[in-house]
Protein backbone atom coordinates (compact mmCIF):
# COMPACT_ATOMS: atom_id res chain seq x y z
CA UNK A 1 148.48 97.91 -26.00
CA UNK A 2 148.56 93.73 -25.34
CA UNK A 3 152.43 92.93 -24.93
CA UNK A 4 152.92 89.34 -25.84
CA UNK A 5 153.36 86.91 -23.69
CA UNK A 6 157.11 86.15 -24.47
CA UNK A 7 157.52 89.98 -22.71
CA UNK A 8 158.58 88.51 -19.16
CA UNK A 9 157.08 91.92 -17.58
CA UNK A 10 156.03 91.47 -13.77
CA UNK A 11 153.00 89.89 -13.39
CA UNK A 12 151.06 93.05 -11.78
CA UNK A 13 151.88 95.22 -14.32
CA UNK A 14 150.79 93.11 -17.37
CA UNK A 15 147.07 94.04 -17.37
CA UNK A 16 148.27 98.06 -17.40
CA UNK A 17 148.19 100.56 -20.19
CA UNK A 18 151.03 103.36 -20.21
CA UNK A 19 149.28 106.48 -18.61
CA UNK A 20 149.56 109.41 -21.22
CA UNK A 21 146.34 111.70 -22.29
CA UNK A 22 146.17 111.25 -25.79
CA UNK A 23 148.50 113.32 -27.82
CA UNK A 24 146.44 114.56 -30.84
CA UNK A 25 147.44 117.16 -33.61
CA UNK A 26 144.36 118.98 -33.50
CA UNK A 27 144.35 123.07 -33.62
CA UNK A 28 142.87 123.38 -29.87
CA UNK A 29 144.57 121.88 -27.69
CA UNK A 30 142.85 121.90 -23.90
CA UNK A 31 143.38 118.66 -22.59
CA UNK A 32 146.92 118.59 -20.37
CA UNK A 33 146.76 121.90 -18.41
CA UNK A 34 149.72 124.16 -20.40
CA UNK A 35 149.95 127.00 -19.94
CA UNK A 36 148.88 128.60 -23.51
CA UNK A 37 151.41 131.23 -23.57
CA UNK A 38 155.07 130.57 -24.82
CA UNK A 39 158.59 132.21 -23.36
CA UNK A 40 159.28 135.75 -24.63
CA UNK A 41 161.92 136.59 -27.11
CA UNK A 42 163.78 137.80 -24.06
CA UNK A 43 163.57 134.85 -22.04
CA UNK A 44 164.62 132.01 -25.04
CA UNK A 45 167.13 134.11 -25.52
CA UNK A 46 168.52 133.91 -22.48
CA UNK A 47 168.12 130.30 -22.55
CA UNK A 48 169.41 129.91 -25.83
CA UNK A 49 172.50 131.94 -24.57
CA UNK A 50 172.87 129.67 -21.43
CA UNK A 51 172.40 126.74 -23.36
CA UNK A 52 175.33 127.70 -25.51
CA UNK A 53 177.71 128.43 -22.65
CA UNK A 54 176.58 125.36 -21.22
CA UNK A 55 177.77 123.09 -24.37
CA UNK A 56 181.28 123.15 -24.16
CA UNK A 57 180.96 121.66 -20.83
CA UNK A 58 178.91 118.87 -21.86
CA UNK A 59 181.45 116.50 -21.66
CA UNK A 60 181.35 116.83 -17.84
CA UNK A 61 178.77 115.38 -15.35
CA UNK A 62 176.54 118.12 -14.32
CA UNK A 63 176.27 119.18 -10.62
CA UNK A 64 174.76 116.44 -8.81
CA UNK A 65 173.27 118.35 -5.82
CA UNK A 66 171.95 120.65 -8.43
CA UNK A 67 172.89 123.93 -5.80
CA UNK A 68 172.22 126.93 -7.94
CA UNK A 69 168.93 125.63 -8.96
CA UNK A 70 167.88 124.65 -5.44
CA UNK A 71 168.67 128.31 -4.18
CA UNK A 72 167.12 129.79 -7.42
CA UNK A 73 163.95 127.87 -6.75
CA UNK A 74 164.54 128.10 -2.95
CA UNK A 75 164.65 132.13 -3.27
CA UNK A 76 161.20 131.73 -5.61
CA UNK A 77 159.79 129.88 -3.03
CA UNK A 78 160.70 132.48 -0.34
CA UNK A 79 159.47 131.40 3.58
CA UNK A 80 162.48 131.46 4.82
CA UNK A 81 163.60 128.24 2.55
CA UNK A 82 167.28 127.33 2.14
CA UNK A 83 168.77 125.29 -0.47
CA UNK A 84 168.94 122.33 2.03
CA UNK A 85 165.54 122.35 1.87
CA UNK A 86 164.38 122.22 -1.68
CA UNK A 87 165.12 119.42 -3.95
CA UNK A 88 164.50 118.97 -7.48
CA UNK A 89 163.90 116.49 -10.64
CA UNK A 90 162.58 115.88 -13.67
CA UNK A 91 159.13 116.88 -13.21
CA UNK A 92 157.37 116.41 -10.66
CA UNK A 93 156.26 113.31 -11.46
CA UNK A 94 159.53 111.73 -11.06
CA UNK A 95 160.00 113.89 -7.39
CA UNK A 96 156.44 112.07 -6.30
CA UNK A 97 158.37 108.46 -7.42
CA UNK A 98 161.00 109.59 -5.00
CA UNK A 99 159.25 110.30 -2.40
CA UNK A 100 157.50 106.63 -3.03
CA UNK A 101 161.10 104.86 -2.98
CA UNK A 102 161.83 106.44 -0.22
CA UNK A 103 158.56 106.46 1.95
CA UNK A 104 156.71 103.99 0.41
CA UNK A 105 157.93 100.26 -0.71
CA UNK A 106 157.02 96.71 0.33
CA UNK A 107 155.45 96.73 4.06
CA UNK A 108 154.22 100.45 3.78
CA UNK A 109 151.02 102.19 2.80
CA UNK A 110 150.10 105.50 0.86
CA UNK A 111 146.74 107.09 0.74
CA UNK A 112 144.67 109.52 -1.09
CA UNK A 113 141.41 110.56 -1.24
CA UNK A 114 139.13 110.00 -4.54
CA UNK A 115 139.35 111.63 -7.57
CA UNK A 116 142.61 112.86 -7.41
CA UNK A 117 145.12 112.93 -9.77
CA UNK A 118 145.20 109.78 -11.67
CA UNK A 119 149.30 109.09 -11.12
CA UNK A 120 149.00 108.38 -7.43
CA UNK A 121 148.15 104.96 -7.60
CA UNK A 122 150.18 104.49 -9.94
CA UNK A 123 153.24 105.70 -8.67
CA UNK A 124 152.27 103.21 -5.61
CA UNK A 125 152.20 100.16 -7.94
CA UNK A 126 155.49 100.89 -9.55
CA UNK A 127 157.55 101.48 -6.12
CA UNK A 128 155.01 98.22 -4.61
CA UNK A 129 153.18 100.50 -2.28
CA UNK A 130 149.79 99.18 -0.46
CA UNK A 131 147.33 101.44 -1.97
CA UNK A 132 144.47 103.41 -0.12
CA UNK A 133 141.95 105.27 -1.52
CA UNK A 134 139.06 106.84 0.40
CA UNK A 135 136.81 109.60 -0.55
CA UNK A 136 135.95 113.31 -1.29
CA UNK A 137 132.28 114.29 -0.49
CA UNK A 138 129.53 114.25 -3.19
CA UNK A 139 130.05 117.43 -4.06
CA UNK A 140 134.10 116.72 -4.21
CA UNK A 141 135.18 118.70 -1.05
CA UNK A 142 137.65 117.11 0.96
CA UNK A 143 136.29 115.89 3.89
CA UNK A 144 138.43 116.42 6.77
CA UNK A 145 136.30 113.94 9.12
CA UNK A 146 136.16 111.19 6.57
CA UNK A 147 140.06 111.92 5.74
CA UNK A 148 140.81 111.99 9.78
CA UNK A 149 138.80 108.84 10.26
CA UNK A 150 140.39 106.80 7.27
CA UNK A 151 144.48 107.70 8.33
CA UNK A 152 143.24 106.34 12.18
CA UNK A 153 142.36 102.94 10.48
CA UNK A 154 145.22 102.65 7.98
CA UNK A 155 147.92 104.40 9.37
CA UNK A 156 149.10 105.17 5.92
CA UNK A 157 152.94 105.85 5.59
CA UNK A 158 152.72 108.41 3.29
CA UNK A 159 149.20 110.64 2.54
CA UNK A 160 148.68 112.47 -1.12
CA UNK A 161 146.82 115.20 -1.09
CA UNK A 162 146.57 118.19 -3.94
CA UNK A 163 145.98 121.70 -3.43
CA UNK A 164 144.44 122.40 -6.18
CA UNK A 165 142.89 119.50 -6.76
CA UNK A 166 143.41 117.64 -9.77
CA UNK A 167 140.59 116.97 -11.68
CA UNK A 168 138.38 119.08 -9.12
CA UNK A 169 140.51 122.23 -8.66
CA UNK A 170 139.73 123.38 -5.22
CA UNK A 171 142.22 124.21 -2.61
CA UNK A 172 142.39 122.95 0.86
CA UNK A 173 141.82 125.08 3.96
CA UNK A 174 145.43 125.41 6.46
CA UNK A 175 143.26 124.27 8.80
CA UNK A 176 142.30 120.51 6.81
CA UNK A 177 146.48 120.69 6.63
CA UNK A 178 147.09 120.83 10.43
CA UNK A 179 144.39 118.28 10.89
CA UNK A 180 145.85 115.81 7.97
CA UNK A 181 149.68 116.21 9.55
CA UNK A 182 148.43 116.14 13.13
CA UNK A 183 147.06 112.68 12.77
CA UNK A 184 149.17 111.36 10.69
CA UNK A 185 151.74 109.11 11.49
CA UNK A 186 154.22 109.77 8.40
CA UNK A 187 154.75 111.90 5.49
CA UNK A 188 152.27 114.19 4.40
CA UNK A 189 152.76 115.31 0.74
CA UNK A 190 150.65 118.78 -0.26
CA UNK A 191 151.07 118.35 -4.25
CA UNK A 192 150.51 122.09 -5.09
CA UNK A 193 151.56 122.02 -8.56
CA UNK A 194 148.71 124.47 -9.55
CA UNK A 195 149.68 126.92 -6.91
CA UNK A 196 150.33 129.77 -8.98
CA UNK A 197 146.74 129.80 -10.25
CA UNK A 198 145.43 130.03 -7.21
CA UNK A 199 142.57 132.79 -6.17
CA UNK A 200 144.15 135.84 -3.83
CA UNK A 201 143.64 135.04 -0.40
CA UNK A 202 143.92 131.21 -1.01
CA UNK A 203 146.87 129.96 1.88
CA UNK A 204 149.65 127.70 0.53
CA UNK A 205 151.13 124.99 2.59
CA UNK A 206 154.45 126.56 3.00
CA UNK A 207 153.26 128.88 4.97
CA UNK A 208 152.95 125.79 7.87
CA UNK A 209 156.13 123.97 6.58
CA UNK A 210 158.40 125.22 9.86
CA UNK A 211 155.87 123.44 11.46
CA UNK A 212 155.91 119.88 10.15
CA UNK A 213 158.98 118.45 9.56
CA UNK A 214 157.19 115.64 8.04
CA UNK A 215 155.23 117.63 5.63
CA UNK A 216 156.38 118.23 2.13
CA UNK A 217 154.86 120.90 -0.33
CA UNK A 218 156.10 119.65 -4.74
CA UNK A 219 155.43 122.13 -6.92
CA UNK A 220 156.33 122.36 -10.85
CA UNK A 221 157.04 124.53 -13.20
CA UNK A 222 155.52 122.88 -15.58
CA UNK A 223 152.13 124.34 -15.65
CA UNK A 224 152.09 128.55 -14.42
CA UNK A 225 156.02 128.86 -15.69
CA UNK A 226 154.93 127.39 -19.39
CA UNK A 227 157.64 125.41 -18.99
CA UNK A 228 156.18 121.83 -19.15
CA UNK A 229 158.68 120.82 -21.88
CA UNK A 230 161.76 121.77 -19.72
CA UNK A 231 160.81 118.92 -17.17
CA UNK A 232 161.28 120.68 -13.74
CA UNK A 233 159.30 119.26 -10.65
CA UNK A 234 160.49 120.23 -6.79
CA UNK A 235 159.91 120.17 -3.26
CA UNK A 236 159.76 122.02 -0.10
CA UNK A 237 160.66 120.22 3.31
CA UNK A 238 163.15 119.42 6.16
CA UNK A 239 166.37 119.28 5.02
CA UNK A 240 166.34 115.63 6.99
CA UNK A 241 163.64 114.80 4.34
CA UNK A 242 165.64 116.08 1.46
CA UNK A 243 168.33 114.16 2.66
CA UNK A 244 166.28 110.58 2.29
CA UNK A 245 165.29 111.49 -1.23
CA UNK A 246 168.90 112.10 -2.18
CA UNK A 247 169.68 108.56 -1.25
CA UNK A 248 166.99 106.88 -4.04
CA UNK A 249 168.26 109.66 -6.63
CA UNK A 250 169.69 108.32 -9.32
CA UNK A 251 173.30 109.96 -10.18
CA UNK A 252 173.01 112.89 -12.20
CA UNK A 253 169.61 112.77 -12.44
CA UNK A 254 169.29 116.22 -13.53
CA UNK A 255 171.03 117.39 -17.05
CA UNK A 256 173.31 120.12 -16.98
CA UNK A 257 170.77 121.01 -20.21
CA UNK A 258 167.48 120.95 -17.37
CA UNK A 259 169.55 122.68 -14.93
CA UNK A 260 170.34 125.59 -17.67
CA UNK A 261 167.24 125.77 -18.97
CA UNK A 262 165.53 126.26 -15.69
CA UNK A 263 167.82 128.29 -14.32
CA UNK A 264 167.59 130.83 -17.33
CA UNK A 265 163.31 130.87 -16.73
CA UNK A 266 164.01 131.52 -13.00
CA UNK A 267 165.82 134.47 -13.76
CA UNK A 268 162.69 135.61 -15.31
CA UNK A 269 160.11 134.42 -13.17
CA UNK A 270 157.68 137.58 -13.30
CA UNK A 271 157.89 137.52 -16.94
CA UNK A 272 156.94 134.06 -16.67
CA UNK A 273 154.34 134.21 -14.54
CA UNK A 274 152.88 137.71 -16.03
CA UNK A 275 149.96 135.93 -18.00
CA UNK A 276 148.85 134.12 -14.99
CA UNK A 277 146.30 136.88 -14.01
CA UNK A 278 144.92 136.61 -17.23
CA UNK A 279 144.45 132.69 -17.79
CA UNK A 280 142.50 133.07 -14.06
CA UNK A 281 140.20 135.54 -15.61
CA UNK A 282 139.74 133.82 -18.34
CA UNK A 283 139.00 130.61 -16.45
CA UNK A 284 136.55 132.26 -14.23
CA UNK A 285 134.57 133.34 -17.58
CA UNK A 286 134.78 129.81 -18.84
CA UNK A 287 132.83 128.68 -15.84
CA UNK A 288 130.34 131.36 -15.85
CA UNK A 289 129.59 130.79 -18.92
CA UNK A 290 129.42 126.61 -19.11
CA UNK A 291 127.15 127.34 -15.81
CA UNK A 292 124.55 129.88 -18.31
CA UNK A 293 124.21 126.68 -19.88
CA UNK A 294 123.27 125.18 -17.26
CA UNK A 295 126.12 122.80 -15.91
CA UNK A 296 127.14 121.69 -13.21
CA UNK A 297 130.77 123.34 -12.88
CA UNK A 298 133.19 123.06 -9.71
CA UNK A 299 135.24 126.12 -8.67
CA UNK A 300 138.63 125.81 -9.32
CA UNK A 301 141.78 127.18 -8.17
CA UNK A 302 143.74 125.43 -11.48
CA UNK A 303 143.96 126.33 -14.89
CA UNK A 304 141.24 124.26 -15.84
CA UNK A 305 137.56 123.41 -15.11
CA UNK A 306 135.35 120.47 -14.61
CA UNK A 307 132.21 120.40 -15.45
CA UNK A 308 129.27 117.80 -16.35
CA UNK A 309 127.41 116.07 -16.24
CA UNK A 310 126.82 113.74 -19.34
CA UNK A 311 125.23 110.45 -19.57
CA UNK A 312 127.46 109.61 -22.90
CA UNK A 313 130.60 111.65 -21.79
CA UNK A 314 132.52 109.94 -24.53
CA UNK A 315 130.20 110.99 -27.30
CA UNK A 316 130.62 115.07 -26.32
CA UNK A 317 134.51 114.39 -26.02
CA UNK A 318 134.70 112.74 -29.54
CA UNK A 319 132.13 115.83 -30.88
CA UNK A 320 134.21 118.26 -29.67
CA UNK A 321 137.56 116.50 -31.13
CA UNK A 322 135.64 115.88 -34.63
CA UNK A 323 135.61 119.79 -34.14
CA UNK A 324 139.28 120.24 -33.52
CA UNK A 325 138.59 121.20 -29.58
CA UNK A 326 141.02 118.13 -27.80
CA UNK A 327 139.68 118.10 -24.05
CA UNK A 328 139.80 115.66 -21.11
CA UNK A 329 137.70 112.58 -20.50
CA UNK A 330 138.59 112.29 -16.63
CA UNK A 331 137.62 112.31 -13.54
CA UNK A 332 134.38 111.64 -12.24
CA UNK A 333 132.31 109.60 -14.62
CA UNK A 334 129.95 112.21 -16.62
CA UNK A 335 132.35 114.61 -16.12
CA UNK A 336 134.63 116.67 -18.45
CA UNK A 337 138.00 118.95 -17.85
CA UNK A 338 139.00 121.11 -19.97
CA UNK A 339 142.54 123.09 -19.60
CA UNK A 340 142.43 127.20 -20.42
CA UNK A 341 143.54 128.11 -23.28
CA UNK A 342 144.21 132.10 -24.94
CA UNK A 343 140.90 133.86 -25.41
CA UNK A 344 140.58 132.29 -29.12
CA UNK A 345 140.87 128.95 -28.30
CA UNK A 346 138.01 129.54 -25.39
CA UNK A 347 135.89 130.48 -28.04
CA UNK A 348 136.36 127.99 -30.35
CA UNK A 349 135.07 125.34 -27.51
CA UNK A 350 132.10 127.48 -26.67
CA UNK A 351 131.39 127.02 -29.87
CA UNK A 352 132.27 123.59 -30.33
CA UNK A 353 130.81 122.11 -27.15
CA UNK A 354 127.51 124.45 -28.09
CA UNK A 355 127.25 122.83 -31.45
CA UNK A 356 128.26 118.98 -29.95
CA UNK A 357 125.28 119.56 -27.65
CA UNK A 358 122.92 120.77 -30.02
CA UNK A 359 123.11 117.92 -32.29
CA UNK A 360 120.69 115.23 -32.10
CA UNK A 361 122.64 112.39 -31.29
CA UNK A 362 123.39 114.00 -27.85
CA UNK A 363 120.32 115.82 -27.34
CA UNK A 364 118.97 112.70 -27.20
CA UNK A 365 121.51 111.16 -24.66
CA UNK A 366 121.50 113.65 -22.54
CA UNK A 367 117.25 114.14 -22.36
């Protein structure tokens, strides 16, 4: 996309592309991290139901504060969390560009540490945010020392980090939290939107909340709730946090249709969330088997795995779309993600990705 020059669009964000992953109509579909499995009969009903209750009052503003939600998701959340201390919004992109316009701005500085999820920087540029990234190690761990030694330079105002990683899937250690919000001198944001997916035994962040009232813990419920087309991203923190966020919010930021909606999936949460044992077995297999075939793969905590490497990366995503398998081409260069799909669409990239490689063209790349 080139916008003419008529278009008097700031200057820095000319050069820029919209960010999207390309949205293809292909029959496997493993490139945004969905959660493969739809809402029951029992549960769209119950949203279809709400939704129609909610209609005749759609003339009306819907709750600004949001309050039954924030207890709903606060009671999810459990730790001890009140509403006070959960907010919510329209994904949780849009909760990360609050906490930007409210942390963040002209003067202060946000950092991450590299690859990440692509949005970070971006959500930096669009509130005017100095941006800072510094590095994982080689083999993608976070690097506490590195991390430690980076926010003593830069003093960054706010400090991303994601637990699981996104594109890398690991988690982080409590202990890599307490050192991150020891030493640093503002917000700490633990962006733990594939928490759900997590392997037993792997620590969340909230579990240290009470003890940093500068830390902040978004989740979504975009990704384990297979809800990514309601739009519902949220936070944990200090109410005092919560408090600044409400005062960049825009008014009725949240439908009365999103807060239904949500609401209604809440109410059945383990339903919900039943498949999620099964997509973490299923990702598990995926990785044992891309590393029979000798890849590199990294472990992941996600619902989705990266794994390389490829001198033509490009060429084995486009073979793999010419065979109706839609992946990711991110991260790391030579590297590939792909989301976890139901049993049958695993298959059809194993067999996909094991025809791509076998044809000459790549064989021949990748000697």
């Amino acid at each position: 996309m080139t916008l003419p020059e008529w278009v008097p669009i700031r200057d820095d964000l000319r050069p820029y592309e919209p960010y999207g992953a390309p949205q293809l109509d292909v029959p496997v579909q493993l490139n945004v991290n969905e959660n493969p499995y739809g809402p029951s009969k029992a549960t769209a009903d119950d949203i279809a139901e709400s939704l129609r209750a909610a209609a005749t009052e759609l003339n009306r503003y819907p709750d600004r504060e949001a309050w039954a939600l924030r207890e709903a998701l606060a009671d999810y959340l459990g730790h001890g969390l009140a509403a006070d201390a959960v907010w919510a919004a329209n994904g949780s992109n849009e909760v990360m560009q609050q906490i930007l316009q409210a942390f963040g701005g002209p003067g202060r500085t946000a950092a991450s540490f590299m690859p990440t999820y692509s949005m970070y920087p971006e959500y930096a540029r669009n509130t005017h945010t100095r941006w800072i990234a510094g590095r994982r190690a080689d083999d993608f761990a976070f690097d506490v020392d590195a991390a430690l030694a980076l926010i003593a330079d830069e003093q960054p105002d706010v400090v991303l980090l994601a637990s699981p990683n996104n594109p890398t899937g690991e988690s982080l250690t409590l202990d890599a939290v307490r050192a991150v919000c020891d030493a640093a001198p503002g917000l700490v944001v633990l962006d733990e939107a594939y928490a759900e997916f997590r392997r037993p035994g792997t620590p969340t962040a909230l579990s240290v909340l009470a003890d940093y009232p500068r830390l902040v813990v978004t989740r979504t419920m975009s990704k384990a709730f297979a809800f990514a087309g309601g739009r519902l991203g949220y936070l944990a923190a200090d109410p005092a946090i919560v408090d600044a966020l409400r005062i960049v919010r825009l008014p009725y930021h949240l439908s009365t249709v999103t807060q239904t909606v949500a609401l209604a999936a809440l109410r059945h949460a383990d339903e919900m969330l039943a498949r999620v044992a099964d997509l973490r077995a299923t990702r598990d297999e995926a990785a044992a088997w891309l590393r029979a075939q000798g890849h590199d793969v990294v472990d992941s905590d996600a619902n989705f795995v990266l794994f390389g490497t490829f001198a033509d990366r490009h060429a084995v995503w486009q073979g793999l779309l010419d065979r109706g398998v839609l992946i990711r081409e991110t991260g790391p260069d030579g590297w590939l993600r792909v989301s976890v799909g139901t049993p049958e669409e695993m298959t059809a990239f194993r067999d996909a990705l094991t025809a791509v490689l076998e044809s000459p063209s790549i064989r021949q790349e990748n000697a």
